[in-house]
C-alpha atoms as a PDB file:
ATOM      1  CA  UNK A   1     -43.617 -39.240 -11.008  1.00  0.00           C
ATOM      2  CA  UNK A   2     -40.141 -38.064 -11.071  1.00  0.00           C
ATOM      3  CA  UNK A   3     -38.464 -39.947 -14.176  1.00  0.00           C
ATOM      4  CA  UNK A   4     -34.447 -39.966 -14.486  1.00  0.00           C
ATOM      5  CA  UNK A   5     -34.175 -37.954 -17.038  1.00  0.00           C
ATOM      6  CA  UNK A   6     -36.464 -35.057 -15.564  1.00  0.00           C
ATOM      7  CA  UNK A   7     -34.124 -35.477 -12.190  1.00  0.00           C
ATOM      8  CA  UNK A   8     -30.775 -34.629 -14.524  1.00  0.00           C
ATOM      9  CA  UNK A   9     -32.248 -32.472 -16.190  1.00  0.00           C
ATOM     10  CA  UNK A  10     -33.329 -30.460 -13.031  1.00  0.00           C
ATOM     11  CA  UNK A  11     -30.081 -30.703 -11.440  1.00  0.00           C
ATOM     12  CA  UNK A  12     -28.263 -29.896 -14.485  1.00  0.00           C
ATOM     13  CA  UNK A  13     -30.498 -26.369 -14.398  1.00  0.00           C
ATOM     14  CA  UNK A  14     -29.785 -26.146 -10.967  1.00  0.00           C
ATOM     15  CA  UNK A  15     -25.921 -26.247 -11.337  1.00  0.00           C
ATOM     16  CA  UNK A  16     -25.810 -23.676 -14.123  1.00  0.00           C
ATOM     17  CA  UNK A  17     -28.005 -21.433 -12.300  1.00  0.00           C
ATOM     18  CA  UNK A  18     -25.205 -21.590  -9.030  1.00  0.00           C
ATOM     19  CA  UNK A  19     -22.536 -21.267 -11.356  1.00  0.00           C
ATOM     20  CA  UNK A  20     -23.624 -17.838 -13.138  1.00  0.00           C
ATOM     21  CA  UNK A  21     -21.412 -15.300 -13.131  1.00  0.00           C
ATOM     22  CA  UNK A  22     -20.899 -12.645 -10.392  1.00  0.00           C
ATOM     23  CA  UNK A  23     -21.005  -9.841 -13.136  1.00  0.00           C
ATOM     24  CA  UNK A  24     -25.053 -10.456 -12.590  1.00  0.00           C
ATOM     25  CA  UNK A  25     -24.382  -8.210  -9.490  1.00  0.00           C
ATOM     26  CA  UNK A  26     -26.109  -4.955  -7.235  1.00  0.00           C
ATOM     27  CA  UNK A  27     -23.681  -2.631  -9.564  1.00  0.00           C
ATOM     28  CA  UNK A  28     -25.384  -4.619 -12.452  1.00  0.00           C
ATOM     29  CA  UNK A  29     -28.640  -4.770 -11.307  1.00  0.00           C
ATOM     30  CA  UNK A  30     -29.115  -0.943 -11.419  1.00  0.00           C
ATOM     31  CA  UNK A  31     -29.756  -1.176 -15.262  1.00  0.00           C
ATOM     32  CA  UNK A  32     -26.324  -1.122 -16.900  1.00  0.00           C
ATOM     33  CA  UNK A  33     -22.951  -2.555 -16.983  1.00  0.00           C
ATOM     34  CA  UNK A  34     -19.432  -0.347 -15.522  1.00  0.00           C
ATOM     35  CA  UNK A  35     -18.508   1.398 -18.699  1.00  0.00           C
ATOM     36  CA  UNK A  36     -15.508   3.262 -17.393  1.00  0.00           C
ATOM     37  CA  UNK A  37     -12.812   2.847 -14.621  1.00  0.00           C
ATOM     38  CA  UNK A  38     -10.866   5.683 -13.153  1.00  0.00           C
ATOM     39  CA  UNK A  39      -8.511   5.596 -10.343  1.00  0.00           C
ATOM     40  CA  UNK A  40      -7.346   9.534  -8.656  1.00  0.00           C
ATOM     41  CA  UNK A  41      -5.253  10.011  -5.601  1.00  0.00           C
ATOM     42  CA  UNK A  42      -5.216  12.599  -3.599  1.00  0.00           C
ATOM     43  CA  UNK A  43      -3.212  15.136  -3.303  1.00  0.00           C
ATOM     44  CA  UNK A  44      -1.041  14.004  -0.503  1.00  0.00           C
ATOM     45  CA  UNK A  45      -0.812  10.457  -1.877  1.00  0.00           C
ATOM     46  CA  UNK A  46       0.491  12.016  -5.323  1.00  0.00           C
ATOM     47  CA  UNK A  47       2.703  14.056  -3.616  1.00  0.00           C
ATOM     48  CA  UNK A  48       4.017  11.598  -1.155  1.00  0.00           C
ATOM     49  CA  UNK A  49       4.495   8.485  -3.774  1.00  0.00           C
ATOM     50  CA  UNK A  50       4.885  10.570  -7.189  1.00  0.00           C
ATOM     51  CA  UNK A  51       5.818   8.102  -9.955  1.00  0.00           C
ATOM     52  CA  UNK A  52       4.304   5.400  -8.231  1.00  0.00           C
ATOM     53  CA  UNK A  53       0.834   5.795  -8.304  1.00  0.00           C
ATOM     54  CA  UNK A  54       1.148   4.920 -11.812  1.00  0.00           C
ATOM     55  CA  UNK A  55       1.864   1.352 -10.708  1.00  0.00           C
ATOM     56  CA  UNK A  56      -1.238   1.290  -8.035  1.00  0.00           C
ATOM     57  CA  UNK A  57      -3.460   3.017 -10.887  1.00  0.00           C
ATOM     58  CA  UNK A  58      -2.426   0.438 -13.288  1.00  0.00           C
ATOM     59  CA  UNK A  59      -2.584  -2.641 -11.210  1.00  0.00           C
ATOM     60  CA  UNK A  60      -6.222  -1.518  -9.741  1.00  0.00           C
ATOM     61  CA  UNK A  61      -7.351  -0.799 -13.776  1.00  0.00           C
ATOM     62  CA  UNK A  62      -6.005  -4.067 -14.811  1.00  0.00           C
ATOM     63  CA  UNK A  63      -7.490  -6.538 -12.184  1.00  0.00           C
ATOM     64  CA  UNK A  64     -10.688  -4.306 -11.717  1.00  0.00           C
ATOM     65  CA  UNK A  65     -11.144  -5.378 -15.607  1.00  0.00           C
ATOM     66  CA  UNK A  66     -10.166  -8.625 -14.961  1.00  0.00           C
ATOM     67  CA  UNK A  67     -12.418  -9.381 -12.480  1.00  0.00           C
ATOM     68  CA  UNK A  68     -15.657  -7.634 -13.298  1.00  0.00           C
ATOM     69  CA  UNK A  69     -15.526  -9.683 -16.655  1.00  0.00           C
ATOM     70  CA  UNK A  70     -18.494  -9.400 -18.878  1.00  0.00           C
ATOM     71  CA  UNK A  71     -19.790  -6.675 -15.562  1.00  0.00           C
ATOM     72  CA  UNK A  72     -17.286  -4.049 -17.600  1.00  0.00           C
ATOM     73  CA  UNK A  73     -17.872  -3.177 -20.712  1.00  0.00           C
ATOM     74  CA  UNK A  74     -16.115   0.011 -21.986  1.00  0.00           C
ATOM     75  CA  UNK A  75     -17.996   3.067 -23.115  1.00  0.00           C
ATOM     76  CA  UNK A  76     -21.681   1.523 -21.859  1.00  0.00           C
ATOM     77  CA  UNK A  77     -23.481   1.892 -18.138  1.00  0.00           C
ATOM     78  CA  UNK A  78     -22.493   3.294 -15.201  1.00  0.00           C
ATOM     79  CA  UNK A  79     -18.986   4.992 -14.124  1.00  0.00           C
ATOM     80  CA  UNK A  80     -16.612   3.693 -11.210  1.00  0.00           C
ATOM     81  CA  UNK A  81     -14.443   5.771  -9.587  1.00  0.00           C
ATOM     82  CA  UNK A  82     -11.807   4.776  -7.146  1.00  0.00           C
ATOM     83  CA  UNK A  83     -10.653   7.679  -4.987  1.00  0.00           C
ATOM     84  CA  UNK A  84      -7.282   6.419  -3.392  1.00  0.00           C
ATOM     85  CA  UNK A  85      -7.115   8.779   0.341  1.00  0.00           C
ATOM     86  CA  UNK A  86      -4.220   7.278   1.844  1.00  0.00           C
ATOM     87  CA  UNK A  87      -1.270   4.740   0.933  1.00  0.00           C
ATOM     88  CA  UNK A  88       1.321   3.387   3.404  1.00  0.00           C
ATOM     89  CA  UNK A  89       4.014   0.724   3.262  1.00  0.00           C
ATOM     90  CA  UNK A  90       5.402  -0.427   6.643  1.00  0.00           C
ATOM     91  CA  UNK A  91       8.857   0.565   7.165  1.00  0.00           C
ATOM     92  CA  UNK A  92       9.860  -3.093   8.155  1.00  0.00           C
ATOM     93  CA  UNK A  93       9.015  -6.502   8.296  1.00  0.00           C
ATOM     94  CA  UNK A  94       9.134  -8.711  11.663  1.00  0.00           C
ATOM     95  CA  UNK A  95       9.257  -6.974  15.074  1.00  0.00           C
ATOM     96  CA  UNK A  96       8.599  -4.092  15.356  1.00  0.00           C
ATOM     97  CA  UNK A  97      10.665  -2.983  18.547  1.00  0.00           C
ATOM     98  CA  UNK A  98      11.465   0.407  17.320  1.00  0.00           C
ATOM     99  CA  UNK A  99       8.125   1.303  16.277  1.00  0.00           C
ATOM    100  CA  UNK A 100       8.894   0.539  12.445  1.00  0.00           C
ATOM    101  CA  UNK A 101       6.138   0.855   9.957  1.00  0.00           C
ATOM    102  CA  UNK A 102       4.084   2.329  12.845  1.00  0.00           C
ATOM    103  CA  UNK A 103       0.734   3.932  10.962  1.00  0.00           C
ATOM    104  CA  UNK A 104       0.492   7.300  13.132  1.00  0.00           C
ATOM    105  CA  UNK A 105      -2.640   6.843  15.553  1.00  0.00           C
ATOM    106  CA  UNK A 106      -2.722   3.302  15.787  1.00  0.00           C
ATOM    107  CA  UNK A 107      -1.093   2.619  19.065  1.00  0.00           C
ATOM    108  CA  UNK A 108       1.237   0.382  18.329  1.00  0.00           C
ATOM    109  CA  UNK A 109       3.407  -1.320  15.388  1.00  0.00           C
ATOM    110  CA  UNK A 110       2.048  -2.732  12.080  1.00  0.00           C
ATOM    111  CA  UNK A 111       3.762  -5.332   9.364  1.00  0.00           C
ATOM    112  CA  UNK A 112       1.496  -4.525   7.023  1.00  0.00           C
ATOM    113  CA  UNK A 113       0.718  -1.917   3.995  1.00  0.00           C
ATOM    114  CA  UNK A 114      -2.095  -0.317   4.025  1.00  0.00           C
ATOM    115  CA  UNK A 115      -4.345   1.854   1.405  1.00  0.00           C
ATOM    116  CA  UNK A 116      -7.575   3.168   1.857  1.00  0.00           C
ATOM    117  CA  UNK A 117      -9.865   4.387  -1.000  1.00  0.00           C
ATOM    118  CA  UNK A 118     -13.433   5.618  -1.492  1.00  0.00           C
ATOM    119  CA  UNK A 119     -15.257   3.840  -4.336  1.00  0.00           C
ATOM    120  CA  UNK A 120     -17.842   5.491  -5.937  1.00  0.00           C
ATOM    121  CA  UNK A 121     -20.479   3.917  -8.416  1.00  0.00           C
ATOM    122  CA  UNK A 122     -21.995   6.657 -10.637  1.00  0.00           C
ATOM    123  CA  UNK A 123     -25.190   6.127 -13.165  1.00  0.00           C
ATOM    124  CA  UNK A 124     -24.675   7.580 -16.442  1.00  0.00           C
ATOM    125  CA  UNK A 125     -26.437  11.051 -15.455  1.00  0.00           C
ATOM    126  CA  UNK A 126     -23.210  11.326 -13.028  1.00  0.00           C
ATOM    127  CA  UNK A 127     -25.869  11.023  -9.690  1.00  0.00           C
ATOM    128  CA  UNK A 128     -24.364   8.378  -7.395  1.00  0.00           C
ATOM    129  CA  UNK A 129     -25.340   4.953  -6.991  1.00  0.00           C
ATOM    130  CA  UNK A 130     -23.403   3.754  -4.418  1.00  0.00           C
ATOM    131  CA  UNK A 131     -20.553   4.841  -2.436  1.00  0.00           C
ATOM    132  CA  UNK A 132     -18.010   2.533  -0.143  1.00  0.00           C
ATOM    133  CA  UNK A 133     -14.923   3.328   2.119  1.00  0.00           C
ATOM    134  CA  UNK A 134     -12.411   0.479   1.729  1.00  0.00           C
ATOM    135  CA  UNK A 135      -9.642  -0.341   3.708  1.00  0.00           C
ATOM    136  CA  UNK A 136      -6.979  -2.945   2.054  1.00  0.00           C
ATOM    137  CA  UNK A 137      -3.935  -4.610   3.961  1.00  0.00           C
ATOM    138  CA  UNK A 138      -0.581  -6.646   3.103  1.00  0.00           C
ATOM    139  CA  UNK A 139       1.073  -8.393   5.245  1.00  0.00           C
ATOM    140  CA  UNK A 140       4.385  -6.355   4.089  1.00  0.00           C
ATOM    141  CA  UNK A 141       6.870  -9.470   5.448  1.00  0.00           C
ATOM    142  CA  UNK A 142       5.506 -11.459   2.153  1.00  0.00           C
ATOM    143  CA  UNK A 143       7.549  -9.719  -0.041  1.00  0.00           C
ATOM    144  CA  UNK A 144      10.790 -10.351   0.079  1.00  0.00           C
ATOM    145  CA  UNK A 145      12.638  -7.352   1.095  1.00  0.00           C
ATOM    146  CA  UNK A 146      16.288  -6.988  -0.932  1.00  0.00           C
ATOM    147  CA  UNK A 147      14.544  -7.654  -4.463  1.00  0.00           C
ATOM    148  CA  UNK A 148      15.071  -4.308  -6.419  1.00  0.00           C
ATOM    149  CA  UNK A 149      11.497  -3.548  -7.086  1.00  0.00           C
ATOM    150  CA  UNK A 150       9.980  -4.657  -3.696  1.00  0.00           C
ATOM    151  CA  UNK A 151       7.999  -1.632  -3.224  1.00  0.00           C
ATOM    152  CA  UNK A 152       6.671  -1.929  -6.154  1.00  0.00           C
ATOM    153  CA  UNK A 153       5.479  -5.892  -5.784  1.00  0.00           C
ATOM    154  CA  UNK A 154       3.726  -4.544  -2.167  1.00  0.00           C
ATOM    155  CA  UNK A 155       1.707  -1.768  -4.091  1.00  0.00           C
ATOM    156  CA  UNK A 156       0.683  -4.172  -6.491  1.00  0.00           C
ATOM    157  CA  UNK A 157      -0.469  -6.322  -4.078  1.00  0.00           C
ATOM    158  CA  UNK A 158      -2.315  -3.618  -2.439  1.00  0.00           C
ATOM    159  CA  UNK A 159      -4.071  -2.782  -5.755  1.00  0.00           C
ATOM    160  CA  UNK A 160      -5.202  -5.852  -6.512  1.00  0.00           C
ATOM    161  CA  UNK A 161      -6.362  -6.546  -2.227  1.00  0.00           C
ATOM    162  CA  UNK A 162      -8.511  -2.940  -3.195  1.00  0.00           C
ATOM    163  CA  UNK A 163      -9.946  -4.258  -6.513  1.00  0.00           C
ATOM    164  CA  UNK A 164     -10.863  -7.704  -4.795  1.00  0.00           C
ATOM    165  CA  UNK A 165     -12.745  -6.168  -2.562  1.00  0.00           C
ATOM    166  CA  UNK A 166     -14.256  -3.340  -4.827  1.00  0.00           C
ATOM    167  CA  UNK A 167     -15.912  -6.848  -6.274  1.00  0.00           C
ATOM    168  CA  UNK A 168     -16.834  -7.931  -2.755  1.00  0.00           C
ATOM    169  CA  UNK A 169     -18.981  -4.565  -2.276  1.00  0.00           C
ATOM    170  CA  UNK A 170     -20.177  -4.310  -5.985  1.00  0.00           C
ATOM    171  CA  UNK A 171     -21.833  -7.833  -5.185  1.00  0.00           C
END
């Protein structure tokens, strides 16, 4: 016989169970925490945006820790490195008539930023876990435009879309 304080008591187990955290992930499950974060660009994207990759490498660090929570803990586990391939910010916002913000090969216009990155889980041996291509957009008309640091509000956007969805595939 089910009593009333057996059916809390159950559901109360239940709930915490659903509400554990997502640091109890795949990345996780492979025997040890992230101990490390580092962010490179390649050469063309270092060339191409110079001084600002600092602001993509810190934003990406910063929610990356954020969001991984108790999942990070520095100088223990496994190594995650985010290779960042390509970075593009749409030329303009709203119709594109004249082809702005236009990513070459794409056949058409685009509003919205773009960077792509390869993230790359490695054990503490330095063999690979796990390896993803990611893809993050911005809608680049969100930002408004004439504000002095604009482009750098749309790669911090960017950088966090990435590290959102560095979570998503870490589990």
């Amino acid at each position: 016989m089910i009593t009333r304080r057996s059916f809390l008591t159950t559901t109360i187990i239940g709930a915490s169970l659903a509400l554990l955290p997502a640091g109890l992930s795949a990345a996780l499950a492979q025997g040890a925490p992230i101990g490390s974060l580092s962010v490179v660009f390649s050469p063309t994207v270092r060339e191409g945006w110079g001084d600002n990759v600092v602001v993509v490498r810190s934003e990406l660090e910063r929610t990356l820790a954020n969001i991984l929570g108790p999942g990070f803990q520095r100088g223990a586990g496994n190594r995650l490195v985010v290779s960042v391939n390509s970075l593009w910010l749409a030329s303009s916002a709203g119709g594109n008539g004249g082809g702005g913000g236009r990513r070459h090969g794409d056949g058409g216009g685009s509003d919205s930023d773009y960077l792509e990155s390869t993230v790359t889980l490695y054990d503490r041996a330095g063999r690979t876990i796990q390896s993803w291509p990611i893809r993050s957009t911005e809608n680049a008309s969100s930002v408004l435009w004439t504000l002095p640091d604009a482009s750098e509000r749309r790669l911090a956007a960017l950088a966090r879309n990435n590290a959102w969805w560095i979570k998503h595939y870490l589990g």
